[in-house]
PDB file of N, CA and C in Angstrom:
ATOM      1  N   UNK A   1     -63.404  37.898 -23.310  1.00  0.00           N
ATOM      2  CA  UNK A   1     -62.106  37.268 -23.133  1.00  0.00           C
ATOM      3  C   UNK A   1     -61.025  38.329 -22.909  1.00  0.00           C
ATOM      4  N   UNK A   2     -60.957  39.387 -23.571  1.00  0.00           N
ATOM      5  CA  UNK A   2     -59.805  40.507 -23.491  1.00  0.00           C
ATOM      6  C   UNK A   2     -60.184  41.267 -22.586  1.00  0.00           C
ATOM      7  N   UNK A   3     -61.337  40.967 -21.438  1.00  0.00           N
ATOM      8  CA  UNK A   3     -61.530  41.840 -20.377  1.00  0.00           C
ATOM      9  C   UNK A   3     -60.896  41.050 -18.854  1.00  0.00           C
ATOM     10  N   UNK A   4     -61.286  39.655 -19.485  1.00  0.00           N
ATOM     11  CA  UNK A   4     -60.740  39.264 -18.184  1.00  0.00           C
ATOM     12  C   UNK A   4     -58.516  38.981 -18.338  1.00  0.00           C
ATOM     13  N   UNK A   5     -58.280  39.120 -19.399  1.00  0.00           N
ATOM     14  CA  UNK A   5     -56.707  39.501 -19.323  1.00  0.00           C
ATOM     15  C   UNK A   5     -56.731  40.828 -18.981  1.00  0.00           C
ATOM     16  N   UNK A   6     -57.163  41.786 -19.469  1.00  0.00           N
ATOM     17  CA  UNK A   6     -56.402  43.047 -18.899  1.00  0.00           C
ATOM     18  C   UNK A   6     -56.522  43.205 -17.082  1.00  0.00           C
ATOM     19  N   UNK A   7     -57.589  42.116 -16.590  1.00  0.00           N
ATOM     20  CA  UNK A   7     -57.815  42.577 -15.260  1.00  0.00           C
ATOM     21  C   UNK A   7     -57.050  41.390 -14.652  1.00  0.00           C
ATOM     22  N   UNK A   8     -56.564  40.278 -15.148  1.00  0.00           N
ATOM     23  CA  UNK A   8     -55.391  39.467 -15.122  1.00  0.00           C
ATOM     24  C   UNK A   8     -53.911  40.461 -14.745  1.00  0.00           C
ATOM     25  N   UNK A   9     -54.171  41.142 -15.544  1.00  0.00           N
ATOM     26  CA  UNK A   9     -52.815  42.164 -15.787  1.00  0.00           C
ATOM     27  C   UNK A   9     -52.603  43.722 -14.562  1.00  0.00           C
ATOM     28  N   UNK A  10     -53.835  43.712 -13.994  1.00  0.00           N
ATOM     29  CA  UNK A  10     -53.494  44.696 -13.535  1.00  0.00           C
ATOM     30  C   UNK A  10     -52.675  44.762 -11.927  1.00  0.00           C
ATOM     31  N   UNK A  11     -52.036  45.839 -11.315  1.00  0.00           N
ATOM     32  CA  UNK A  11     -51.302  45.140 -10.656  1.00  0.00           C
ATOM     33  C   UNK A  11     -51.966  45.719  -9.055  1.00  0.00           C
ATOM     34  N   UNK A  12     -51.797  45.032  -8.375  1.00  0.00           N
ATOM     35  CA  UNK A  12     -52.458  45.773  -6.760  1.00  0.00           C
ATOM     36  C   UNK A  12     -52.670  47.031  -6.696  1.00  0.00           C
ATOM     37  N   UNK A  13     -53.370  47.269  -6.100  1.00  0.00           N
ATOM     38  CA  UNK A  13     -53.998  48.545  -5.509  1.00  0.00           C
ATOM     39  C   UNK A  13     -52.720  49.026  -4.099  1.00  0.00           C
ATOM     40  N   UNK A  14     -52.258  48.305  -3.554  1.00  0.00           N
ATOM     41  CA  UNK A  14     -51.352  48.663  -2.601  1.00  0.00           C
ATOM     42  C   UNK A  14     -50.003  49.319  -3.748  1.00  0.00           C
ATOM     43  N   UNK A  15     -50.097  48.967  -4.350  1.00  0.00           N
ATOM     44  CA  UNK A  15     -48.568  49.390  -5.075  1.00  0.00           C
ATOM     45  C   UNK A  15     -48.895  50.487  -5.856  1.00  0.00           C
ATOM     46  N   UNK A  16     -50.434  51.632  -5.597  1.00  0.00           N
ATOM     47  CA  UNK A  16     -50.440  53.000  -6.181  1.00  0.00           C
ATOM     48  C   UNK A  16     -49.802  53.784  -5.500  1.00  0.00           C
ATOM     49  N   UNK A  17     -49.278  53.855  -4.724  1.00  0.00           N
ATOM     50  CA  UNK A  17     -48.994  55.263  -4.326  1.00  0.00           C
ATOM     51  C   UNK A  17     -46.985  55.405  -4.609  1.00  0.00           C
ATOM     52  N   UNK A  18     -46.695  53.961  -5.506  1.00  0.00           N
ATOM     53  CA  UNK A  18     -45.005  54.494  -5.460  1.00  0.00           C
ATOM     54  C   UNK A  18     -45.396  54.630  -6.949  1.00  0.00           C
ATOM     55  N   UNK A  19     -46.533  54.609  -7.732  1.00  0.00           N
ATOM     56  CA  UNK A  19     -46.348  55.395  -9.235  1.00  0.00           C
ATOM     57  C   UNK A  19     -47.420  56.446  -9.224  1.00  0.00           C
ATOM     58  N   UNK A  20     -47.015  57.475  -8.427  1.00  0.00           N
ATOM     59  CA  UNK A  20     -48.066  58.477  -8.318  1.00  0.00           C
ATOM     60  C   UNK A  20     -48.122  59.424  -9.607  1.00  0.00           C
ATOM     61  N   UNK A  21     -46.899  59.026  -9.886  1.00  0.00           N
ATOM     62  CA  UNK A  21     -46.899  59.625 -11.742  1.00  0.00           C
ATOM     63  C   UNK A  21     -47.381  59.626 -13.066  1.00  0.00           C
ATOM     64  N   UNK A  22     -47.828  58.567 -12.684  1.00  0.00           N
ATOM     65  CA  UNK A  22     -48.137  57.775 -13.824  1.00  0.00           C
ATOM     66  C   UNK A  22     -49.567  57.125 -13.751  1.00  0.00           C
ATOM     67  N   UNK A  23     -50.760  56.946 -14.962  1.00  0.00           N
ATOM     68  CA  UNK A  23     -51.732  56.853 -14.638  1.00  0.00           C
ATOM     69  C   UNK A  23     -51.655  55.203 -14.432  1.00  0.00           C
ATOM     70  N   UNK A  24     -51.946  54.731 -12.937  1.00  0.00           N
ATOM     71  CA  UNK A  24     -52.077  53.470 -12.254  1.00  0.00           C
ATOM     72  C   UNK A  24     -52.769  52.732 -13.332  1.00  0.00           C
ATOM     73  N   UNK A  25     -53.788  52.420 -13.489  1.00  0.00           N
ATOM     74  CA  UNK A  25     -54.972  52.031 -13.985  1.00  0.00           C
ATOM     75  C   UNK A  25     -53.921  51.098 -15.393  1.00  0.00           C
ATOM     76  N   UNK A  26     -53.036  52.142 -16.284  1.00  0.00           N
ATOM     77  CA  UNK A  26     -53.288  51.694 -17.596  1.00  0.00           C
ATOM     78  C   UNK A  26     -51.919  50.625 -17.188  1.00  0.00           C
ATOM     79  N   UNK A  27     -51.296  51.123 -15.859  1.00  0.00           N
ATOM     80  CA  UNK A  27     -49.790  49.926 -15.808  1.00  0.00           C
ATOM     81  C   UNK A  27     -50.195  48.782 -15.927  1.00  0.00           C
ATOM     82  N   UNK A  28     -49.551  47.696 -16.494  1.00  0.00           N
ATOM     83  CA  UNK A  28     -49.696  46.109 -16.662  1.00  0.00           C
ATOM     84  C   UNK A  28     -48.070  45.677 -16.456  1.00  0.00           C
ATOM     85  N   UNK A  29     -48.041  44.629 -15.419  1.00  0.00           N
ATOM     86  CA  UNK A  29     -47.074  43.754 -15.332  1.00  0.00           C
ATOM     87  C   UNK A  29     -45.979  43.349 -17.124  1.00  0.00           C
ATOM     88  N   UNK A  30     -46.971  43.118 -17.841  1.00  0.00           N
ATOM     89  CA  UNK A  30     -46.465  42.844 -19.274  1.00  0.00           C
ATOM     90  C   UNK A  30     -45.760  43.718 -19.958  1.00  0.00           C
ATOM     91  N   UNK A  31     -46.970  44.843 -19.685  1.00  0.00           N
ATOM     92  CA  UNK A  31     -46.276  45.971 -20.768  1.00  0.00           C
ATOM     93  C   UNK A  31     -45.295  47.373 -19.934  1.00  0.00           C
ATOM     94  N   UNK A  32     -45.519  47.018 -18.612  1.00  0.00           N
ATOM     95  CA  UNK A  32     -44.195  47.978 -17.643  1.00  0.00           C
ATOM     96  C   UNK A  32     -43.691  47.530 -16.612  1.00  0.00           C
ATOM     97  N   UNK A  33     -42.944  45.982 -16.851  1.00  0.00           N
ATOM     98  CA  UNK A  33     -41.993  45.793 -16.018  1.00  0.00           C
ATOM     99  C   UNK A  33     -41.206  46.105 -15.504  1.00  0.00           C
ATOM    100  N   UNK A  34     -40.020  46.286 -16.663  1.00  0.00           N
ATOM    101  CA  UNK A  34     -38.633  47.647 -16.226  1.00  0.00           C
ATOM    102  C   UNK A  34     -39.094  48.383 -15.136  1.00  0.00           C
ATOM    103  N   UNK A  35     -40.529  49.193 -15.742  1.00  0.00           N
ATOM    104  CA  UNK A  35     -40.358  50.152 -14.850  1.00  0.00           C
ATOM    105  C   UNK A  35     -41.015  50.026 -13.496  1.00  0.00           C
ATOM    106  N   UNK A  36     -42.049  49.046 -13.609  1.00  0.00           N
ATOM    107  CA  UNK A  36     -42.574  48.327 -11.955  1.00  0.00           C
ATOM    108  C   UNK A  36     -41.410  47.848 -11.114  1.00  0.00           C
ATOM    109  N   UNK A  37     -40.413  46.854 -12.011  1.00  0.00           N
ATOM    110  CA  UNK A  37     -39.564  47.010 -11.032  1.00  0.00           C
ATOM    111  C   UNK A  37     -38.454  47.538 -10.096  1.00  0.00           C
ATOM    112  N   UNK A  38     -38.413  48.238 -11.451  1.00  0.00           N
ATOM    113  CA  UNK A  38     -37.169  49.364 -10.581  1.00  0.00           C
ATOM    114  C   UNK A  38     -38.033  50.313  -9.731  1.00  0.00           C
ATOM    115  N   UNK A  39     -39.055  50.621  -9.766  1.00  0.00           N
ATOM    116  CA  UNK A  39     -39.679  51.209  -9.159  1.00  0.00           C
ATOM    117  C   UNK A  39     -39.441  51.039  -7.400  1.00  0.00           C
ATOM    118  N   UNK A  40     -40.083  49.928  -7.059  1.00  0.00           N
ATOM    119  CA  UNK A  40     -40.015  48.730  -6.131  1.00  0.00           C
ATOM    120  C   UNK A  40     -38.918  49.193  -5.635  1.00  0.00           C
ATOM    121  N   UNK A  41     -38.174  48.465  -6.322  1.00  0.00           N
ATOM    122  CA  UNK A  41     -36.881  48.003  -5.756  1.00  0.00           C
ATOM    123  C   UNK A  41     -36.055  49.171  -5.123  1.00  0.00           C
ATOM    124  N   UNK A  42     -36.347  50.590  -5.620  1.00  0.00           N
ATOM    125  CA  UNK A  42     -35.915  52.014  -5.439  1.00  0.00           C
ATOM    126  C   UNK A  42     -36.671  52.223  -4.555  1.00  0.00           C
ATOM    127  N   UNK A  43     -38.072  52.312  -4.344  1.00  0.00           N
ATOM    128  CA  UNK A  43     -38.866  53.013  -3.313  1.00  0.00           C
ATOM    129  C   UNK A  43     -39.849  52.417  -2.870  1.00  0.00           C
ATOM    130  N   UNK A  44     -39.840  50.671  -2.685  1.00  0.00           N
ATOM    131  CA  UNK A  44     -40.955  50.036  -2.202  1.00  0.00           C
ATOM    132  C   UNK A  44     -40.683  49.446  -0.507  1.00  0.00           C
ATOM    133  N   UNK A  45     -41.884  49.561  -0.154  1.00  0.00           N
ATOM    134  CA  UNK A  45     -42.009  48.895   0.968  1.00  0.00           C
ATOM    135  C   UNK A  45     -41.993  47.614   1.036  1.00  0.00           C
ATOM    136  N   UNK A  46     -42.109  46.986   2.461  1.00  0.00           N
ATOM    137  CA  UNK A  46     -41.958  45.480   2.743  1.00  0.00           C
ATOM    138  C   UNK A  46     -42.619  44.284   2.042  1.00  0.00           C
ATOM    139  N   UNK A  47     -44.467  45.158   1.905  1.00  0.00           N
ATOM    140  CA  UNK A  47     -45.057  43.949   1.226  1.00  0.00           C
ATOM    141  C   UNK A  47     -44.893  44.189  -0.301  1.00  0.00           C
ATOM    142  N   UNK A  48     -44.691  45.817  -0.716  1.00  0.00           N
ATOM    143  CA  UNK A  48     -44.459  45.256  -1.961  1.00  0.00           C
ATOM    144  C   UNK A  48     -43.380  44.794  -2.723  1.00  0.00           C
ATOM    145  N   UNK A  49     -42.127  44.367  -2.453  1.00  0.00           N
ATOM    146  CA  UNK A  49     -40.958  43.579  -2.196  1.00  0.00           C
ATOM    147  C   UNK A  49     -41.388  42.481  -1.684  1.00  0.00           C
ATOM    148  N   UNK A  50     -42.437  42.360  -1.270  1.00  0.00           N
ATOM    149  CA  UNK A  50     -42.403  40.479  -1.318  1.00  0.00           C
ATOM    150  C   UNK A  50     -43.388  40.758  -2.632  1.00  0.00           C
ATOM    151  N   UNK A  51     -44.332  41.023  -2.947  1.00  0.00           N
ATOM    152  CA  UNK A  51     -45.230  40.841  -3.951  1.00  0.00           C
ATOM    153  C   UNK A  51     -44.189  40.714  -5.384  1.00  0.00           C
ATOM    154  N   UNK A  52     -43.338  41.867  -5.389  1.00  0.00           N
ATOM    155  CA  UNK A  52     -42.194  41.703  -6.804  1.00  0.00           C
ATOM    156  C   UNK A  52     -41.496  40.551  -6.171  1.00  0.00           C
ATOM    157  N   UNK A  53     -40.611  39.983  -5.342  1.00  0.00           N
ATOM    158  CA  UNK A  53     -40.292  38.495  -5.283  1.00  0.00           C
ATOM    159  C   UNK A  53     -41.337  37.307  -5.350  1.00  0.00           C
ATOM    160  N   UNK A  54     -42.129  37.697  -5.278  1.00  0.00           N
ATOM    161  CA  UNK A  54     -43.321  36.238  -5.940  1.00  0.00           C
ATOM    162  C   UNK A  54     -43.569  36.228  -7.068  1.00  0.00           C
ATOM    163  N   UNK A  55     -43.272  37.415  -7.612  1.00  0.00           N
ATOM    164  CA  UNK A  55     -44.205  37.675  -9.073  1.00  0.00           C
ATOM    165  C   UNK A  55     -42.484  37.144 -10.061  1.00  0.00           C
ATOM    166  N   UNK A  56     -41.390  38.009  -9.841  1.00  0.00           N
ATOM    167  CA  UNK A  56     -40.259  37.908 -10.402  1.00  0.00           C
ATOM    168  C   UNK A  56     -39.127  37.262  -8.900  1.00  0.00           C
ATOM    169  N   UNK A  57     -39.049  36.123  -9.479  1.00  0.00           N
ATOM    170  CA  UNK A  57     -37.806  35.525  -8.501  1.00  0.00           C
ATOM    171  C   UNK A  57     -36.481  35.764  -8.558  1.00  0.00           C
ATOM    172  N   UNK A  58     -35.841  35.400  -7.342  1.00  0.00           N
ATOM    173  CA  UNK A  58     -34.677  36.047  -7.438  1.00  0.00           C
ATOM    174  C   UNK A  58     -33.704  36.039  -7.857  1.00  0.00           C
ATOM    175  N   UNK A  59     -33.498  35.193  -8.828  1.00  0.00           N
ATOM    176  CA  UNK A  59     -32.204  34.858  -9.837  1.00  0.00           C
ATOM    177  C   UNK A  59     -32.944  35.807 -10.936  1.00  0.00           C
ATOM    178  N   UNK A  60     -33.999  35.925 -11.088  1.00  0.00           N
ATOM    179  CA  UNK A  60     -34.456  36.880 -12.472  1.00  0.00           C
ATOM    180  C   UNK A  60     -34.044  38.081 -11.979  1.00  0.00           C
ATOM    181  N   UNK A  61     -34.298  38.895 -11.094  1.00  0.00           N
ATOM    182  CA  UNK A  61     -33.948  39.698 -10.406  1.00  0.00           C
ATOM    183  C   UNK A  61     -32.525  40.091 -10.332  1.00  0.00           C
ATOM    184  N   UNK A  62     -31.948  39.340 -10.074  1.00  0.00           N
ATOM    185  CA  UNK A  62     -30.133  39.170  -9.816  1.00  0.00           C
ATOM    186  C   UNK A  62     -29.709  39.482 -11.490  1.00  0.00           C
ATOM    187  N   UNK A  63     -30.581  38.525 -12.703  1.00  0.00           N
ATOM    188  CA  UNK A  63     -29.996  38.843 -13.793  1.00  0.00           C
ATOM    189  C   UNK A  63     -30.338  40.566 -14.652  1.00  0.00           C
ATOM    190  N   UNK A  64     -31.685  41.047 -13.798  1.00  0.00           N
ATOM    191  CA  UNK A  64     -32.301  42.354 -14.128  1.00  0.00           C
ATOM    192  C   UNK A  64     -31.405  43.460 -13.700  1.00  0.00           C
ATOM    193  N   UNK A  65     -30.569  42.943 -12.577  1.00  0.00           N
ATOM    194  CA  UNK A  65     -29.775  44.127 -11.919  1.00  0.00           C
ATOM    195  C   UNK A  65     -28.826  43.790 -12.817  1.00  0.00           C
ATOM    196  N   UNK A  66     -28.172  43.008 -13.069  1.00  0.00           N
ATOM    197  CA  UNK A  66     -26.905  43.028 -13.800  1.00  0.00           C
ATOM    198  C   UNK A  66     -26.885  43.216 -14.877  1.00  0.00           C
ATOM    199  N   UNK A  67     -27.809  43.162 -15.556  1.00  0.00           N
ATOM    200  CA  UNK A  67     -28.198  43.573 -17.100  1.00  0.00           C
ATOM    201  C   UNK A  67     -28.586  45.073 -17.042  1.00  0.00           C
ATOM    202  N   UNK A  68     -29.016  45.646 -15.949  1.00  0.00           N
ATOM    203  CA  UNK A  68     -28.902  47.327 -15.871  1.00  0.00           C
ATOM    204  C   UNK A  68     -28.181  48.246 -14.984  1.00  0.00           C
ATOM    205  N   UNK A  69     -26.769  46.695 -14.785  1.00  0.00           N
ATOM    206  CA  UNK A  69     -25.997  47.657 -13.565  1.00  0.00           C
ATOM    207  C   UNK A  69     -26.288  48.365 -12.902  1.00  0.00           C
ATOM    208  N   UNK A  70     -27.358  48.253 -11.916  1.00  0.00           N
ATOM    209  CA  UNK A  70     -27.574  49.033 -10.840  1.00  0.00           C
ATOM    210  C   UNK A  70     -28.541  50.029 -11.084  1.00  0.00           C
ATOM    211  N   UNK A  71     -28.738  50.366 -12.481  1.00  0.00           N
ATOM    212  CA  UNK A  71     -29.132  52.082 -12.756  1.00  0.00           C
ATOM    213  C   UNK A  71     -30.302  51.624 -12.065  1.00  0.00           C
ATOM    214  N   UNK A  72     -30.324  52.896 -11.271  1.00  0.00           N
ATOM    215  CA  UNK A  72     -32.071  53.490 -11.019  1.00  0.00           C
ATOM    216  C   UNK A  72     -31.752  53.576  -9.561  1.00  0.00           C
ATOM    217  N   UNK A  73     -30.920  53.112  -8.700  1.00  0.00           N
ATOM    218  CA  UNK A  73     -30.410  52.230  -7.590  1.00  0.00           C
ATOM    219  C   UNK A  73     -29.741  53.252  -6.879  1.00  0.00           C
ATOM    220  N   UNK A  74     -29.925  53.882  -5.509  1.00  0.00           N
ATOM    221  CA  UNK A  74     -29.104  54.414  -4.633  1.00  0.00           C
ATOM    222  C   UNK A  74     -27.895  53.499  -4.623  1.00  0.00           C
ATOM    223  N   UNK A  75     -26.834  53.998  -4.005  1.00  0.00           N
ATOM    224  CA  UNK A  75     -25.647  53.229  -3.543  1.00  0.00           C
ATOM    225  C   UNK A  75     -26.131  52.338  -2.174  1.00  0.00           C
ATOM    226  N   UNK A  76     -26.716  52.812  -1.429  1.00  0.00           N
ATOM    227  CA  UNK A  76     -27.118  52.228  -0.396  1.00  0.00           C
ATOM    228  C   UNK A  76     -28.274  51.002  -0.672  1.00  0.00           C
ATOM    229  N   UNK A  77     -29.088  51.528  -1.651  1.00  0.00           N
ATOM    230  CA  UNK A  77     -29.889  50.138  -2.242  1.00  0.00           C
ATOM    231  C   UNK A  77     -29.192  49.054  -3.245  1.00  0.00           C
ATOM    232  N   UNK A  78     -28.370  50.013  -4.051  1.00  0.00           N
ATOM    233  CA  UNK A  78     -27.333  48.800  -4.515  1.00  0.00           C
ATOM    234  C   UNK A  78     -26.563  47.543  -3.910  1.00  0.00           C
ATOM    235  N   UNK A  79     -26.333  48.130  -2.246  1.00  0.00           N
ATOM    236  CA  UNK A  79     -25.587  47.698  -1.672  1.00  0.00           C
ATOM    237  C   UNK A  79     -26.614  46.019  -0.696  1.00  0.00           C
ATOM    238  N   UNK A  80     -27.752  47.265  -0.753  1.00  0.00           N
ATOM    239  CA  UNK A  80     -28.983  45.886   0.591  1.00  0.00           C
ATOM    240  C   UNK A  80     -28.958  44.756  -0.725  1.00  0.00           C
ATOM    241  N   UNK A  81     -29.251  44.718  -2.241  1.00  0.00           N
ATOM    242  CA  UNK A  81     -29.594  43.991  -3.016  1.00  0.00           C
ATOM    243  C   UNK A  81     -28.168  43.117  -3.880  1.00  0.00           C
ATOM    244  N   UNK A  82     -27.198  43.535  -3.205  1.00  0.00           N
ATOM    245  CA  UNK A  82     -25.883  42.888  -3.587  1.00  0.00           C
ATOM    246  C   UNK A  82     -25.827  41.757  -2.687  1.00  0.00           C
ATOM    247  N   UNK A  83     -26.245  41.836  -1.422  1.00  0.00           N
ATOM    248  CA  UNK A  83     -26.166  41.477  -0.055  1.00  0.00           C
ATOM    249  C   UNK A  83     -27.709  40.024  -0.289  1.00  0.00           C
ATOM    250  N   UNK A  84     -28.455  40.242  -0.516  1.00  0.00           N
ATOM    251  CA  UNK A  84     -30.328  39.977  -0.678  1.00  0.00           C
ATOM    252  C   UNK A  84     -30.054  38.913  -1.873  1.00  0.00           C
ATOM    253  N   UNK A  85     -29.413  39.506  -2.923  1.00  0.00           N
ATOM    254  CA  UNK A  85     -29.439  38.430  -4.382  1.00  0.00           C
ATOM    255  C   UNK A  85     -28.253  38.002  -4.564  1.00  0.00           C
ATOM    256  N   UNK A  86     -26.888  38.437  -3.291  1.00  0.00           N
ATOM    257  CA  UNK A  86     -26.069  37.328  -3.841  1.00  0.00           C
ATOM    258  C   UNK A  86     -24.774  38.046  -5.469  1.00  0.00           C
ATOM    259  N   UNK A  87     -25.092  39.617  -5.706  1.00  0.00           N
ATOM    260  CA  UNK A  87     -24.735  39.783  -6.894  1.00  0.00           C
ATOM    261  C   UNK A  87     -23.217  40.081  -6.644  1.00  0.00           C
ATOM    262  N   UNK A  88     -22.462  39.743  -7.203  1.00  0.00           N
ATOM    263  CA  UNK A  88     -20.595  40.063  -7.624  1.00  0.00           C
ATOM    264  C   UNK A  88     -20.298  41.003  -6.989  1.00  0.00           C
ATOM    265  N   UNK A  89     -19.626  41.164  -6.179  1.00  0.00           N
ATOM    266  CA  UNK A  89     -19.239  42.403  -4.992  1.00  0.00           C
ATOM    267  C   UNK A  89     -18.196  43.463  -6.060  1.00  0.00           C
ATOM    268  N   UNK A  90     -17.459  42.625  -6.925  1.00  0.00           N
ATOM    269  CA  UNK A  90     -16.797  43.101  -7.963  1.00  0.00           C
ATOM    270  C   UNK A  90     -17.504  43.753  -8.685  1.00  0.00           C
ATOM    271  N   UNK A  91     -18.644  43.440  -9.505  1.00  0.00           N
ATOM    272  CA  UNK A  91     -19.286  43.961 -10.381  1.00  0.00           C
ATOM    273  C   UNK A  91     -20.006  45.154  -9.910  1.00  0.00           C
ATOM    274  N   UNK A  92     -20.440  44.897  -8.811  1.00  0.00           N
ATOM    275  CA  UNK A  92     -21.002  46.174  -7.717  1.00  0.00           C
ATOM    276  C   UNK A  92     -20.118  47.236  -7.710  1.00  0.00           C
ATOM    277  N   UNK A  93     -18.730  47.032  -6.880  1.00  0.00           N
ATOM    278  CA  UNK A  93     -17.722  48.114  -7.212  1.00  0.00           C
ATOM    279  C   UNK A  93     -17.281  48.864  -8.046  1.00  0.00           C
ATOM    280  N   UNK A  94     -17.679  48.018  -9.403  1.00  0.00           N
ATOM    281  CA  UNK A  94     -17.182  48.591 -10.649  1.00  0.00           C
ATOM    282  C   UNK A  94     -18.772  49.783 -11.363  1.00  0.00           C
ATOM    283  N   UNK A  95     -19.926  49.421 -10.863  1.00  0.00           N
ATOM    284  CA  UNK A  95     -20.916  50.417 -11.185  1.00  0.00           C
ATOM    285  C   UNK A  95     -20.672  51.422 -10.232  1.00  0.00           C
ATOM    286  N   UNK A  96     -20.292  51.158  -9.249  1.00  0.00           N
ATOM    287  CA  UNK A  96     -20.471  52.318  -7.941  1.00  0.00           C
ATOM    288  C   UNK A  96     -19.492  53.548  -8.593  1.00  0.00           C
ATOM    289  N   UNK A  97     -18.448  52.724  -9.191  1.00  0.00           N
ATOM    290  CA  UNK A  97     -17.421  53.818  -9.512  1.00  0.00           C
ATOM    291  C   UNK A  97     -17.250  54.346 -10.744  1.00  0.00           C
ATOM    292  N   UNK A  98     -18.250  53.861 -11.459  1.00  0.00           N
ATOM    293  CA  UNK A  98     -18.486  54.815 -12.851  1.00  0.00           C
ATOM    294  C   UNK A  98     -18.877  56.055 -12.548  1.00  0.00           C
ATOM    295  N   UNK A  99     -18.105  56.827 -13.085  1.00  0.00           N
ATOM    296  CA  UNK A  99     -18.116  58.234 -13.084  1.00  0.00           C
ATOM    297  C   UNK A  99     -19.329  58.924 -13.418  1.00  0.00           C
ATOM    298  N   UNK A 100     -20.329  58.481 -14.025  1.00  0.00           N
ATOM    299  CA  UNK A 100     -21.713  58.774 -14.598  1.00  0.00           C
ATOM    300  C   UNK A 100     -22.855  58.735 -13.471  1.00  0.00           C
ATOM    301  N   UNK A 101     -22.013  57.467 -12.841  1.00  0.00           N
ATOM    302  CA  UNK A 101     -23.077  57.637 -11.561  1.00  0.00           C
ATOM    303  C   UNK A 101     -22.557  58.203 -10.011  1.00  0.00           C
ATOM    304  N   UNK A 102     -21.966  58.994 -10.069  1.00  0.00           N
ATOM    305  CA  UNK A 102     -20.894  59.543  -9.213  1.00  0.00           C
ATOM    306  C   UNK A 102     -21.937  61.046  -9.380  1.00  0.00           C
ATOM    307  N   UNK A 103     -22.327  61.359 -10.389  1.00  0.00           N
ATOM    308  CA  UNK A 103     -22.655  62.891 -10.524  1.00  0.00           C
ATOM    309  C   UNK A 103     -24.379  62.612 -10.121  1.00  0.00           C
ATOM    310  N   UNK A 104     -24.985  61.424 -10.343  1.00  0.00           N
ATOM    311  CA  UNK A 104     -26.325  61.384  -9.691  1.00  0.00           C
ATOM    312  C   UNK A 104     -26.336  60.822  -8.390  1.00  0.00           C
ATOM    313  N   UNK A 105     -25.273  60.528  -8.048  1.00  0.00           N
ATOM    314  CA  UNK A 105     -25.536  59.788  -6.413  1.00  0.00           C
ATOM    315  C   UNK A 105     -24.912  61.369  -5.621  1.00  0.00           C
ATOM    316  N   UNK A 106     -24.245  62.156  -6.102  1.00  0.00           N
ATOM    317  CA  UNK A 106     -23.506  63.118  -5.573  1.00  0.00           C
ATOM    318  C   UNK A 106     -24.691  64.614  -5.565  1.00  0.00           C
ATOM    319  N   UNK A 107     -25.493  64.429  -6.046  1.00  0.00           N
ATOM    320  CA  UNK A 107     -26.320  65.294  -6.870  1.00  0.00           C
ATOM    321  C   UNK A 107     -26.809  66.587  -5.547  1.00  0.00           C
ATOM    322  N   UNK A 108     -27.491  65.795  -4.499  1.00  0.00           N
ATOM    323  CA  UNK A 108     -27.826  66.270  -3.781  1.00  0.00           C
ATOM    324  C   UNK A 108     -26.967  66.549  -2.065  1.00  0.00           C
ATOM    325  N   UNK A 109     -25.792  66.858  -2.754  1.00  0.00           N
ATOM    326  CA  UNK A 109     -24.547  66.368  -1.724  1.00  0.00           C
ATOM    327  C   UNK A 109     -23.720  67.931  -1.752  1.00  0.00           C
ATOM    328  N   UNK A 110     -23.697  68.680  -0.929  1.00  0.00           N
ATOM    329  CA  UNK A 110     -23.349  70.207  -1.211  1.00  0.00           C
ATOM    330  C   UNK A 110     -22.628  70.519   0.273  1.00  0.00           C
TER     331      UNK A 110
END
């Protein structure tokens, strides 16, 4: 019984190569969401952005960004997923311009 949940749990084989960090195998939907999805959402391709919109819909999504203001999020991806989910153009403006994230979006900017 606890073999066929963990293989319940495990997540595509297409979606190894954006956690090349991390050992694939032990990720589970359950126990590393946060970080499956920000993952995605930061550095995923087409199908796996539809696979995280089937799995997590998009009002959950809309409430995941706003509950972590953006973090993890280029300005430019902040911006496609403000646009995609519909989120507060206000509330957007107001993460863009926190000063905290001014020094990691600026980071590589010389």
């Amino acid at each position: 019984m606890k073999q066929q949940r963990v293989c319940a749990t495990k997540l595509p084989r297409t979606l190894r190569p954006f956690f090349w960090d991390y050992d694939f195998a032990r990720l589970s939907w359950e126990a590393d969401r946060d970080l499956i999805i920000a993952r995605i959402l930061a550095v995923g391709d087409w199908a796996s952005l539809r696979w995280l919109r089937r799995r997590f819909p998009d009002n959950e999504l809309r409430a995941w960004l706003i509950r972590r203001r953006g973090a993890g999020l280029s300005n430019r991806h902040l911006r496609f997923w403000e646009l995609i989910l519909d989120l507060p153009r206000r509330q957007v403006n107001a993460w863009l311009a926190d000063p905290a994230r001014q020094i990691w979006e600026g980071r590589n900017r010389e």
